[in-house]
N, C-alpha and C. Protein backbone atom coordinates (compact mmCIF):
# COMPACT_ATOMS: atom_id res chain seq x y z
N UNK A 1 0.86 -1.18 0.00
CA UNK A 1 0.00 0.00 0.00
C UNK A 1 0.90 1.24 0.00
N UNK A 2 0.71 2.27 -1.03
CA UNK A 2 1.43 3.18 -0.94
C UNK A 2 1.44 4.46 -0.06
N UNK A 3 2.19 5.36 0.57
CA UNK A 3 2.37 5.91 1.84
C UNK A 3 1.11 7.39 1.03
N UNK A 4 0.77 7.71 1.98
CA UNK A 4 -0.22 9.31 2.26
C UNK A 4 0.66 9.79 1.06
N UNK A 5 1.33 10.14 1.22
CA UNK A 5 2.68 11.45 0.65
C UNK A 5 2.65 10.77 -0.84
N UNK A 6 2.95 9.55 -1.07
CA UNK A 6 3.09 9.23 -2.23
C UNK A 6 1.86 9.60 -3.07
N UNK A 7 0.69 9.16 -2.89
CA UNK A 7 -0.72 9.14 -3.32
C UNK A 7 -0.82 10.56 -3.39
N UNK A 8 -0.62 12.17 -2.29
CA UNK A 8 -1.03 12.89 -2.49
C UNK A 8 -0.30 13.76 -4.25
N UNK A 9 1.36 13.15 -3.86
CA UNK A 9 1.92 14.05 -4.77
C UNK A 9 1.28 13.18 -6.01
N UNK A 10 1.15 11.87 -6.25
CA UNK A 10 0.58 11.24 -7.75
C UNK A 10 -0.43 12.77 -8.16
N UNK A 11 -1.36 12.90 -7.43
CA UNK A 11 -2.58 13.52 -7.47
C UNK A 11 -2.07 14.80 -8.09
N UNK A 12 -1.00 14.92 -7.39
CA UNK A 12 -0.39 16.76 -7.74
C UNK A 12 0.48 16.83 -9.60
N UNK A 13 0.78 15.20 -9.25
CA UNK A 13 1.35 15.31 -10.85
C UNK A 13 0.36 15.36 -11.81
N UNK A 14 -0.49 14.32 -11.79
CA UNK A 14 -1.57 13.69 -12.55
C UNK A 14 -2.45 15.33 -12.66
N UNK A 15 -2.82 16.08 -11.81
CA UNK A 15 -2.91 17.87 -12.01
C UNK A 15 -2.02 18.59 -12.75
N UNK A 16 -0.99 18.40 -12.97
CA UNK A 16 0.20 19.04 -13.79
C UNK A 16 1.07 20.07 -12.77
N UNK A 17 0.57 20.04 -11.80
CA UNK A 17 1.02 21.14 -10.46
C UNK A 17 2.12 21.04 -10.14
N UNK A 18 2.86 19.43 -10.24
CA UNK A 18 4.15 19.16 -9.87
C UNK A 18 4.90 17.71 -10.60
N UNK A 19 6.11 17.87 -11.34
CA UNK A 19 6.43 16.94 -12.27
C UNK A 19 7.46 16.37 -11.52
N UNK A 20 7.51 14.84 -12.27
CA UNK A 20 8.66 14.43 -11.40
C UNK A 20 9.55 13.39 -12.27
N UNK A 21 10.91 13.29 -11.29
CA UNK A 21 11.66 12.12 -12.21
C UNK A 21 12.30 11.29 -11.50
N UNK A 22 12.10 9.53 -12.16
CA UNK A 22 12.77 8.64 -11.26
C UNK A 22 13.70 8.35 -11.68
N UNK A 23 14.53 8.11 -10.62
CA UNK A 23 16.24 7.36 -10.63
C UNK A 23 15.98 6.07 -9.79
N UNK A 24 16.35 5.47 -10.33
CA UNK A 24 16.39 4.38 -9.21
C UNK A 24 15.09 3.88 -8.37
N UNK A 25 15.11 3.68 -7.18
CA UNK A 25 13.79 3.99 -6.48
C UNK A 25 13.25 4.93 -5.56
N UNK A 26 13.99 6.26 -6.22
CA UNK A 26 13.95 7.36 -5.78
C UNK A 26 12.77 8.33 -6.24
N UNK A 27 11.74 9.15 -6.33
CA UNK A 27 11.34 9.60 -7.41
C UNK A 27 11.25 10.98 -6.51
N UNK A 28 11.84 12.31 -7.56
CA UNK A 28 12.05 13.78 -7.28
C UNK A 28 10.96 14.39 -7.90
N UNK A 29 9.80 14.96 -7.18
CA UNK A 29 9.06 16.11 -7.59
C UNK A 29 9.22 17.38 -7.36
N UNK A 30 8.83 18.51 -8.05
CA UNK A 30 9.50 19.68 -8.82
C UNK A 30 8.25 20.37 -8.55
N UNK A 31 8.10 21.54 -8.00
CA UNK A 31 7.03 22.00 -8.25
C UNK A 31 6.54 22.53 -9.52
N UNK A 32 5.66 22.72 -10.60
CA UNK A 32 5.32 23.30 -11.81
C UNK A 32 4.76 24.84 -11.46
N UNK A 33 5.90 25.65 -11.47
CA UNK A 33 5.50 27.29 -11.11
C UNK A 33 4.50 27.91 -11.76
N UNK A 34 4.21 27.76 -12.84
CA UNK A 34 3.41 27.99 -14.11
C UNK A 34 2.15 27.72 -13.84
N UNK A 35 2.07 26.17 -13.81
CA UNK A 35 0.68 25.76 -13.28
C UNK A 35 0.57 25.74 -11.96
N UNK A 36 1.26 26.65 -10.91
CA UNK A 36 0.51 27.12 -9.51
C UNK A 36 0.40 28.09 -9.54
N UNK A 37 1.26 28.90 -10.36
CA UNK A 37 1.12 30.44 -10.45
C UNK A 37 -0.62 31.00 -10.91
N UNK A 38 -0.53 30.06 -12.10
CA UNK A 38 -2.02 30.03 -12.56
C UNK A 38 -2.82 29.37 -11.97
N UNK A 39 -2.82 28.54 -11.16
CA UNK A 39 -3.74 28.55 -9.68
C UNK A 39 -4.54 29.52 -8.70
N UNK A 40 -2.77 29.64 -8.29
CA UNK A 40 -3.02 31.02 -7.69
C UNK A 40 -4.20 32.12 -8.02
N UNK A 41 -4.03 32.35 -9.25
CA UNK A 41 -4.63 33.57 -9.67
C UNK A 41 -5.87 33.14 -9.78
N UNK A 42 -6.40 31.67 -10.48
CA UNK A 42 -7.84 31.93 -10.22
C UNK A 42 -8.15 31.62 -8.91
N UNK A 43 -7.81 30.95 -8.35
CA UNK A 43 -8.53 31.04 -6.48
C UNK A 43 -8.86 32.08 -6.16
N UNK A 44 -7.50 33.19 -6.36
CA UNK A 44 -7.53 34.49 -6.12
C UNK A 44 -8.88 35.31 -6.52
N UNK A 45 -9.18 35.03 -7.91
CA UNK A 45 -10.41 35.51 -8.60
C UNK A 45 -11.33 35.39 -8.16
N UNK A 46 -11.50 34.04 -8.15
CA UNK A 46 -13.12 32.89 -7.56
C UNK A 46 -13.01 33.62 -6.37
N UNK A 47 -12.18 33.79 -5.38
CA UNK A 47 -12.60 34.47 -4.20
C UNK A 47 -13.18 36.03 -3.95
N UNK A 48 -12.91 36.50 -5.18
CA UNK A 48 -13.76 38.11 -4.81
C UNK A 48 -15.24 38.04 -5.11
């Protein structure tokens, strides 16, 4: 069964929010600035 953390970031990739790359049985996620930046801004929106 895979750990909380693992499952949440799948979720964050599979969103495009955060990309990642495996070595080994290591795997490094990256945040995607672009697609949080543009997050950001509509939350920001939707909230006024």
């Amino acid at each position: 069964m895979p750990n909380n953390t693992s499952v949440h970031l799948s979720v964050l990739r599979n969103a495009g929010l955060v990309s990642s790359t495996k070595e080994g049985r290591s795997v490094t996620y990256r945040a995607e600035r672009g697609a949080l930046r543009n997050l950001a801004t509509f939350l920001s929106e939707a909230a006024k």
